[in-house]
Protein backbone atom coordinates (compact mmCIF):
# COMPACT_ATOMS: atom_id res chain seq x y z
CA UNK A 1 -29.13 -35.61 32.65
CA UNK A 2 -25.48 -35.91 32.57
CA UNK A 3 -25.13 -33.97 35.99
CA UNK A 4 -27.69 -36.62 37.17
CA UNK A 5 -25.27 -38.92 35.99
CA UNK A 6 -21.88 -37.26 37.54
CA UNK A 7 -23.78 -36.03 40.93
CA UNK A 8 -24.06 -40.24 41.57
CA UNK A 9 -21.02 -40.97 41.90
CA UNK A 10 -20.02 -38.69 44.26
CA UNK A 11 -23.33 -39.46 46.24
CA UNK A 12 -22.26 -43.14 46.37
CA UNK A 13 -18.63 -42.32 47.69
CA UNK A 14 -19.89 -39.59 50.21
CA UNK A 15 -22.05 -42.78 51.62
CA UNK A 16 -19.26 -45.05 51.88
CA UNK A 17 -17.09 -42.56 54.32
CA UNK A 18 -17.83 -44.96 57.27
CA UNK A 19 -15.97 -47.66 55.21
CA UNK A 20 -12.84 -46.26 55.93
CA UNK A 21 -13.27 -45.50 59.41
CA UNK A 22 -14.21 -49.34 60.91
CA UNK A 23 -11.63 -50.63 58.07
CA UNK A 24 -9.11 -48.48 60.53
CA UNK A 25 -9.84 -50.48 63.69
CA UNK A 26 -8.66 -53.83 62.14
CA UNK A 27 -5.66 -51.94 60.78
CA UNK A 28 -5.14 -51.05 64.62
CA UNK A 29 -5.23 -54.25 65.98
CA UNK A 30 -2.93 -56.11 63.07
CA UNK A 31 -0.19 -52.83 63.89
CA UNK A 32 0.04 -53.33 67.42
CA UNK A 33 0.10 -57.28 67.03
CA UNK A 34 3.28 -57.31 64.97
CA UNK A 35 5.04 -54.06 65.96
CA UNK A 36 4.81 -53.12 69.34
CA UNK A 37 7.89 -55.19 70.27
CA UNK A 38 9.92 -53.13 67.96
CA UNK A 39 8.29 -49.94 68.89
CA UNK A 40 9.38 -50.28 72.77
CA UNK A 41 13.09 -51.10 71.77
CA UNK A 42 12.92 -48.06 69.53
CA UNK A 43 11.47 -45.82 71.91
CA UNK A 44 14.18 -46.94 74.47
CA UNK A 45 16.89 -47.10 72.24
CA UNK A 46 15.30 -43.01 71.78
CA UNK A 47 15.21 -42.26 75.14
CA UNK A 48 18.27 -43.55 77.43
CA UNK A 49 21.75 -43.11 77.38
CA UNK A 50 24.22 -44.52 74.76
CA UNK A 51 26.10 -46.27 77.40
CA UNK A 52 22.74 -48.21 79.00
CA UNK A 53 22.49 -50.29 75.50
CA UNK A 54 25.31 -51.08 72.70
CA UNK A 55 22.76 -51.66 70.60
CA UNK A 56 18.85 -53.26 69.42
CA UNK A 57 20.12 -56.79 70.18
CA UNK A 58 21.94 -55.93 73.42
CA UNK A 59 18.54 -53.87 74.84
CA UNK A 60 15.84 -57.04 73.61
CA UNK A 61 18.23 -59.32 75.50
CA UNK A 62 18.88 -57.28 78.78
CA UNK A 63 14.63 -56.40 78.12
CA UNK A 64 13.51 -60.22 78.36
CA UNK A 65 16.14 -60.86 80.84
CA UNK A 66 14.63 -58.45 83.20
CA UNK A 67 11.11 -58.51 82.44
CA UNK A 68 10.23 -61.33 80.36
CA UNK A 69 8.76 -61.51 77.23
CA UNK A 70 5.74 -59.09 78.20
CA UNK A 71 8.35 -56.36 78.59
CA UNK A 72 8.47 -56.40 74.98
CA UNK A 73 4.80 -55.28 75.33
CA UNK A 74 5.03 -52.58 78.26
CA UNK A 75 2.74 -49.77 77.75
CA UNK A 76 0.66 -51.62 74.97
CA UNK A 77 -2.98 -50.99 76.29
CA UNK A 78 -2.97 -47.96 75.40
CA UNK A 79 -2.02 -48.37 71.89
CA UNK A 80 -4.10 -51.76 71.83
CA UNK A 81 -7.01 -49.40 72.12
CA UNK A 82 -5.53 -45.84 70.97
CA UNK A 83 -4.41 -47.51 68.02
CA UNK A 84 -7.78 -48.73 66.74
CA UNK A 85 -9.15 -45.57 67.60
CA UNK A 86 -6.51 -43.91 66.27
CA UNK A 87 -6.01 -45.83 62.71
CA UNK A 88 -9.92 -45.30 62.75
CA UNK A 89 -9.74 -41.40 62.55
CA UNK A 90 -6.31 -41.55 60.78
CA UNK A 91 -7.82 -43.96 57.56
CA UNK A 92 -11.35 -42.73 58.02
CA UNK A 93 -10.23 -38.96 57.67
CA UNK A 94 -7.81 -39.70 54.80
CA UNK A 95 -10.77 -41.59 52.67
CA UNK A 96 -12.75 -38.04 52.88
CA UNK A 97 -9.71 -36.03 52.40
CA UNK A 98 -8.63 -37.76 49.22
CA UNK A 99 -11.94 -37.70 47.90
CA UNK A 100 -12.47 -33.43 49.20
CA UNK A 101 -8.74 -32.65 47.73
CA UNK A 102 -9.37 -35.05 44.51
CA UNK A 103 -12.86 -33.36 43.63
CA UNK A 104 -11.83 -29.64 44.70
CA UNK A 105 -8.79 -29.46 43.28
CA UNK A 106 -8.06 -32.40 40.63
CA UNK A 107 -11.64 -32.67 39.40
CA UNK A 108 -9.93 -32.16 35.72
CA UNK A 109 -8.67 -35.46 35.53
CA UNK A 110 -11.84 -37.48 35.87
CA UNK A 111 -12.61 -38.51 32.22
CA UNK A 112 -15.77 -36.66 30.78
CA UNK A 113 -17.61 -40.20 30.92
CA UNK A 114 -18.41 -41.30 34.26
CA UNK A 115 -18.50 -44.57 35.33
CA UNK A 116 -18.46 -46.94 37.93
CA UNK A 117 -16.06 -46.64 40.70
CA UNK A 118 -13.04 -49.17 40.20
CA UNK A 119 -11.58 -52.53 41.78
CA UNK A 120 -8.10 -52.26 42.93
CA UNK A 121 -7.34 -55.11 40.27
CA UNK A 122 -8.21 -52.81 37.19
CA UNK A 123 -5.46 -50.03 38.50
CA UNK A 124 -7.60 -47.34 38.50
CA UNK A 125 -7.23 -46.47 42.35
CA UNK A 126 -4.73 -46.62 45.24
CA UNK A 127 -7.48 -47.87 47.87
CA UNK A 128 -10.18 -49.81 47.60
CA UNK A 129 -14.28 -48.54 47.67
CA UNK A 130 -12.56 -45.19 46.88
CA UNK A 131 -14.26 -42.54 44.11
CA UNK A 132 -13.63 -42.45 40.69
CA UNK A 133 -12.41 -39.10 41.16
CA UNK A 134 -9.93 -40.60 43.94
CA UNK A 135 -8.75 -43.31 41.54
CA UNK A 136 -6.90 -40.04 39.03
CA UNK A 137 -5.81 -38.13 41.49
CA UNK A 138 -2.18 -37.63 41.14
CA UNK A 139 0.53 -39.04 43.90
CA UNK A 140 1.11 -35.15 45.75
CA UNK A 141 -2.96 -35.17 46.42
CA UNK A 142 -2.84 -38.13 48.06
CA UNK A 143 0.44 -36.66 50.56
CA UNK A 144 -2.06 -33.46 50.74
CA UNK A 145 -4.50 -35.46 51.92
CA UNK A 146 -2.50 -37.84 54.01
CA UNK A 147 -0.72 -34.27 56.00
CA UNK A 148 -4.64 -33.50 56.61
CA UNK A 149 -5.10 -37.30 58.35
CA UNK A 150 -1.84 -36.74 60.32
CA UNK A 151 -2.95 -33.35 61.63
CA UNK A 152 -6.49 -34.61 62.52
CA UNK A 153 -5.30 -37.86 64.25
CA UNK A 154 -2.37 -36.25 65.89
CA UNK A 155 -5.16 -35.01 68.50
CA UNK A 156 -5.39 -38.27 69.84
CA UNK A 157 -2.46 -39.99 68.98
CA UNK A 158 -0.61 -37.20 71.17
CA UNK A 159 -2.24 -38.67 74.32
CA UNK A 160 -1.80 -42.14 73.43
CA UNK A 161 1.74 -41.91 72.32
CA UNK A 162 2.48 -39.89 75.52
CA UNK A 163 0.85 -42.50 77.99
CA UNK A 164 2.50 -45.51 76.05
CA UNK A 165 6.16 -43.48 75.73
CA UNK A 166 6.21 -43.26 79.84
CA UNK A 167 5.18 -46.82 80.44
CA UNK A 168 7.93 -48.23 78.01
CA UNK A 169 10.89 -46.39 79.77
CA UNK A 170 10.03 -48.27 83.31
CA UNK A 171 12.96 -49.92 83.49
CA UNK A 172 11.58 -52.31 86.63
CA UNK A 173 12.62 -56.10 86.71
CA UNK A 174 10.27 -58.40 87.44
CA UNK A 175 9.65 -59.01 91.29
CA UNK A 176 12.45 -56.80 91.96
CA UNK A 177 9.81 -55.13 94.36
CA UNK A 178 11.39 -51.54 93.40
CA UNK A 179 8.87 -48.77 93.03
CA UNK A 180 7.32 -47.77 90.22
CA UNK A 181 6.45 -44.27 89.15
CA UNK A 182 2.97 -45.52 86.90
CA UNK A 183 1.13 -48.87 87.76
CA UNK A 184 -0.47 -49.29 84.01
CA UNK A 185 -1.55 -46.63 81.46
CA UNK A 186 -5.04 -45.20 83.83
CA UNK A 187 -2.51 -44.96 86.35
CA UNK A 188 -0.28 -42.75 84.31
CA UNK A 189 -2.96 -40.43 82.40
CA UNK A 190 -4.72 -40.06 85.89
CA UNK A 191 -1.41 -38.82 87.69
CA UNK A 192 -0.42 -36.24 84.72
CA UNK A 193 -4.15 -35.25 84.41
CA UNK A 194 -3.98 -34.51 88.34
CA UNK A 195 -0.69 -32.81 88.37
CA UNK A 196 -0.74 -31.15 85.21
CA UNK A 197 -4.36 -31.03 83.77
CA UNK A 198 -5.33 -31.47 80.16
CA UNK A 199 -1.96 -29.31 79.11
CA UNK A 200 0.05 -32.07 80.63
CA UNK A 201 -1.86 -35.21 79.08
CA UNK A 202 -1.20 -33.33 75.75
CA UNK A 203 2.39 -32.90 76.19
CA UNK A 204 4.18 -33.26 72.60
CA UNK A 205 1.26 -32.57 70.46
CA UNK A 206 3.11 -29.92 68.56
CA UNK A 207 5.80 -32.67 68.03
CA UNK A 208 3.00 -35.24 67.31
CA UNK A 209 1.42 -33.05 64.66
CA UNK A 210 5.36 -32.18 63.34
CA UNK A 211 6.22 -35.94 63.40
CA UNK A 212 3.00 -36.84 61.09
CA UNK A 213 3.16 -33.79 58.51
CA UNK A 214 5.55 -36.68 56.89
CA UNK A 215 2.22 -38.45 56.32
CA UNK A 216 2.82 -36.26 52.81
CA UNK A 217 5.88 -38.94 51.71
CA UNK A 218 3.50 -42.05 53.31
CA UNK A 219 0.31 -41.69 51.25
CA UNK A 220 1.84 -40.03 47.92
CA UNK A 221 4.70 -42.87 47.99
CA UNK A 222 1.90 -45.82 48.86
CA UNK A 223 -0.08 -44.60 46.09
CA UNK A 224 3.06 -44.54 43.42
CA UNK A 225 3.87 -48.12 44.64
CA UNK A 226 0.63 -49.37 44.54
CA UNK A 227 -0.15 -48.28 40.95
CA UNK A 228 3.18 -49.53 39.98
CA UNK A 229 2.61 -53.11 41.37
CA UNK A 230 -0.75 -52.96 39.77
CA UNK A 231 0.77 -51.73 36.06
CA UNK A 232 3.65 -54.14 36.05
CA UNK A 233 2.52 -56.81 37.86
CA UNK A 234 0.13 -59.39 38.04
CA UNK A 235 0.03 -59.47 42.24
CA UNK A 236 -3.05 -59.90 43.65
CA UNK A 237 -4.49 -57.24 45.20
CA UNK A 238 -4.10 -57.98 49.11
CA UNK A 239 -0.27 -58.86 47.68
CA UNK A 240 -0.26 -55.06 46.21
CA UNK A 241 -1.49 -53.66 49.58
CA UNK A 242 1.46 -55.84 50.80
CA UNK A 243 4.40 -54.65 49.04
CA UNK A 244 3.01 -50.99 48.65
CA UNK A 245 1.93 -50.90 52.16
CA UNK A 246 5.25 -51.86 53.62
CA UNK A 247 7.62 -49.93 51.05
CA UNK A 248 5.50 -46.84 51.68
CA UNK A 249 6.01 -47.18 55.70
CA UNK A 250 9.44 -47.03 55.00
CA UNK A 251 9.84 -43.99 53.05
CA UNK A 252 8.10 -42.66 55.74
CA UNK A 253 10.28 -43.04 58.34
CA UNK A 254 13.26 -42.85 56.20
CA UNK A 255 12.06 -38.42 55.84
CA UNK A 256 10.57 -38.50 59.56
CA UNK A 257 12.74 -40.26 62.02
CA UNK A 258 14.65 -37.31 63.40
CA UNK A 259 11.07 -35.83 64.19
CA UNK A 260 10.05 -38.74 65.92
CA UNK A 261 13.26 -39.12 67.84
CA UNK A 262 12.54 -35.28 68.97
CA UNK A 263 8.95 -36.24 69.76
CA UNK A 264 10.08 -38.79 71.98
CA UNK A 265 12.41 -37.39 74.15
CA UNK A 266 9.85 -34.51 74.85
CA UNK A 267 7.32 -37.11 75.71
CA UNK A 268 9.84 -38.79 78.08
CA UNK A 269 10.86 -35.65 79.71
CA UNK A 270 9.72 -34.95 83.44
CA UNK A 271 6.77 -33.06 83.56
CA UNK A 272 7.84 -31.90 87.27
CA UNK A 273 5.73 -30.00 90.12
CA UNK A 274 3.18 -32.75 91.72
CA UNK A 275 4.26 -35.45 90.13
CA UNK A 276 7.95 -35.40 91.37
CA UNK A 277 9.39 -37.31 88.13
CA UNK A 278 11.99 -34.84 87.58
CA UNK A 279 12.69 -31.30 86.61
CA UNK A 280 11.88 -30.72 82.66
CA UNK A 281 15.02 -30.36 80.46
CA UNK A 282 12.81 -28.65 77.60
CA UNK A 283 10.90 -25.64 77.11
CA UNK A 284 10.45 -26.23 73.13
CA UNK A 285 10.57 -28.40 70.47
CA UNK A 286 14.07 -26.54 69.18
CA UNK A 287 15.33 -26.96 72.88
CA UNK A 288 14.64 -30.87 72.56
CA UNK A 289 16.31 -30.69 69.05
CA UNK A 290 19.64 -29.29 70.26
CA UNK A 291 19.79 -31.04 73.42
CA UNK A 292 19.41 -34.60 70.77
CA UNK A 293 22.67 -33.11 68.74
CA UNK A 294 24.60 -31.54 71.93
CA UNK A 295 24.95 -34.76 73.20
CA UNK A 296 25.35 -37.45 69.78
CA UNK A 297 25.84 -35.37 67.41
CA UNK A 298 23.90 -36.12 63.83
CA UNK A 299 23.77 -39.55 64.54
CA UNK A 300 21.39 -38.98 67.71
CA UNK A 301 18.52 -38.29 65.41
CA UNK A 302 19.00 -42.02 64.23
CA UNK A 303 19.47 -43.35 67.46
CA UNK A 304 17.17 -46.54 67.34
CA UNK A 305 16.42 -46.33 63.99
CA UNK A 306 16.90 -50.21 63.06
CA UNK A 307 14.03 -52.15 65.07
CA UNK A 308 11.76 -49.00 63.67
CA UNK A 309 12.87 -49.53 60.11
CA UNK A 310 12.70 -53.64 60.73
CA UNK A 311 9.44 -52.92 62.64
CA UNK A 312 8.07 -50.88 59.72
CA UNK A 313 7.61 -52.87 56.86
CA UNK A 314 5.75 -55.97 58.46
CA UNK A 315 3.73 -53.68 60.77
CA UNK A 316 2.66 -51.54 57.99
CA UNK A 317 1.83 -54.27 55.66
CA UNK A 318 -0.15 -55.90 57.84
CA UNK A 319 -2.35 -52.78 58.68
CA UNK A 320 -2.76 -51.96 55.16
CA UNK A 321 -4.33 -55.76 54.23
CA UNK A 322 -6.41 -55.64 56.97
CA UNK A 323 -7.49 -52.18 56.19
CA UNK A 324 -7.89 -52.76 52.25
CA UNK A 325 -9.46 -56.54 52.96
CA UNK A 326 -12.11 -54.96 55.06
CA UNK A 327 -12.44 -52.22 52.96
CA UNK A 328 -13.17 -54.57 50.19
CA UNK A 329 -16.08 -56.64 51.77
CA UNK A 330 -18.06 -53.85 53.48
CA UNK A 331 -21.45 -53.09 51.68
């Protein structure tokens, strides 16, 4: 009777997976609303010479002057969609992660009595529709589980991020009638695909899955915020998912930035042969690293590191309503 009584429970939350992944779509869509702007200053802040831009201000300027307010937006179709996929796989894989790692490994902390799974507003759990067992698992589970969503999403995130990183550095000013290497995103992924085959669409994914093992500091840091908003006090819950969301984004990129920095400038390195960008500067992911502190020292691993941090916290926050809303009101 009483394993009846524990086995339902777990039934219920194994039934609910799907929750998490079409809660990730909106989470795409309200990401890329408010933070690609920042994103393409950061990744060309990342990618071009100190002397091209003093600074964020300087490169937004010189970027609308050129190109307008949509330059703020170059390469975002493919995040427009690749994010909603990608948030998709990213918060539908960590909801069965946290509930595999809290059951397999932190079953011991479930009270002996089982009972209903709980509301974000009782404090019992960092995520709402999530199991009981989720709800005690302690912050480091949740960064286990959140390393296990950055390795499964970093297969198509590498892509995306790849496609999106060589749109944003096309530096072309409107109806200056100057060539361009990539006419839009299917433009781009068709060209690399042709030249360099599935090995050159994936360029970076070792960097990609590098960059997101710091999905560890994310998810155990939202889940410390959000109980402690929830403990001491009396936010709603969409305000919880708010403040934890946004905090917790910046953590993240507080421990991962100099990844991400590397990441970049490997996915904005020529690829070479056919495509006749370039010769490649980097065989590795060390040779990227050096090359970064050869020529700025330490402070090259922070190189655009403002409009991400400014980017991150309204970005984030936004995701993680729209994720925990939805996640709310699905049956």
């Amino acid at each position: 009777m009483a394993a009846d009584l524990k086995q339902k429970p777990a039934e219920a939350s194994q039934s609910k997976n799907y929750k998490g992944f079409v809660a990730g779509v909106f989470s795409g869509i309200a990401k890329l609303s408010v933070g690609h702007p920042f994103d393409t200053i950061k990744v060309r802040l990342q990618t071009t010479d100190a002397s091209r831009f003093a600074g964020p201000l300087q490169c937004v300027a010189q970027t609308i002057r050129h190109e307008g307010v949509r330059g703020l937006y170059k390469g975002a179709s493919p995040p427009l969609v690749g994010w909603m996929f990608m948030d998709s796989v990213m918060l539908g894989s960590l909801t069965v992660y946290r509930r595999l790692v809290a059951e397999n490994f932190f079953a011991d902390r479930v009270p002996t009595l089982p009972h209903a799974d709980k509301t974000a507003a009782d404090g019992g759990q960092p995520i709402a529709g999530t199991s009981d067992a989720v709800a005690h698992m302690p912050a480091h589970g949740h960064g286990i589980a959140g390393i296990m969503a950055g390795a499964t999403v970093s297969f198509v995130a590498a892509p995306v991020e790849h496609v999106k990183a060589r749109l944003q550095i096309q530096y072309n000013a409107r109806g200056s009638g100057e060539p361009r290497l990539y006419s839009g995103p299917i433009d781009c992924l068709r060209r690399i695909y042709g030249a360099h085959g599935v090995r050159g669409v994936y360029k970076g994914l070792f960097a990609t899955l590098m960059f997101r093992s710091f999905f560890f500091f994310w998810w155990g840091s939202y889940d410390l915020f959000s109980r402690a908003l929830r403990d001491r006090t009396s936010l709603s819950a969409p305000a919880v998912n708010f403040w934890a969301g946004g905090l917790s984004a910046q953590v993240f990129w507080i421990t991962s930035y100099p990844s991400d920095v590397v990441k970049q400038r490997i996915m904005t390195d020529p690829l070479g042969g056919r495509l006749g960008d370039g010769t490649p500067r980097f065989r590795s992911w060390a040779d990227a690293a050096r090359a970064v502190y050869r020529e700025s020292g330490w402070r090259g691993y922070w190189r655009g590191f403002l409009p991400c941090f400014l980017r991150a916290f309204p970005a984030n926050a936004a995701a993680l309503v729209a994720f925990e809303g939805v996640m709310r009101h699905l049956p």
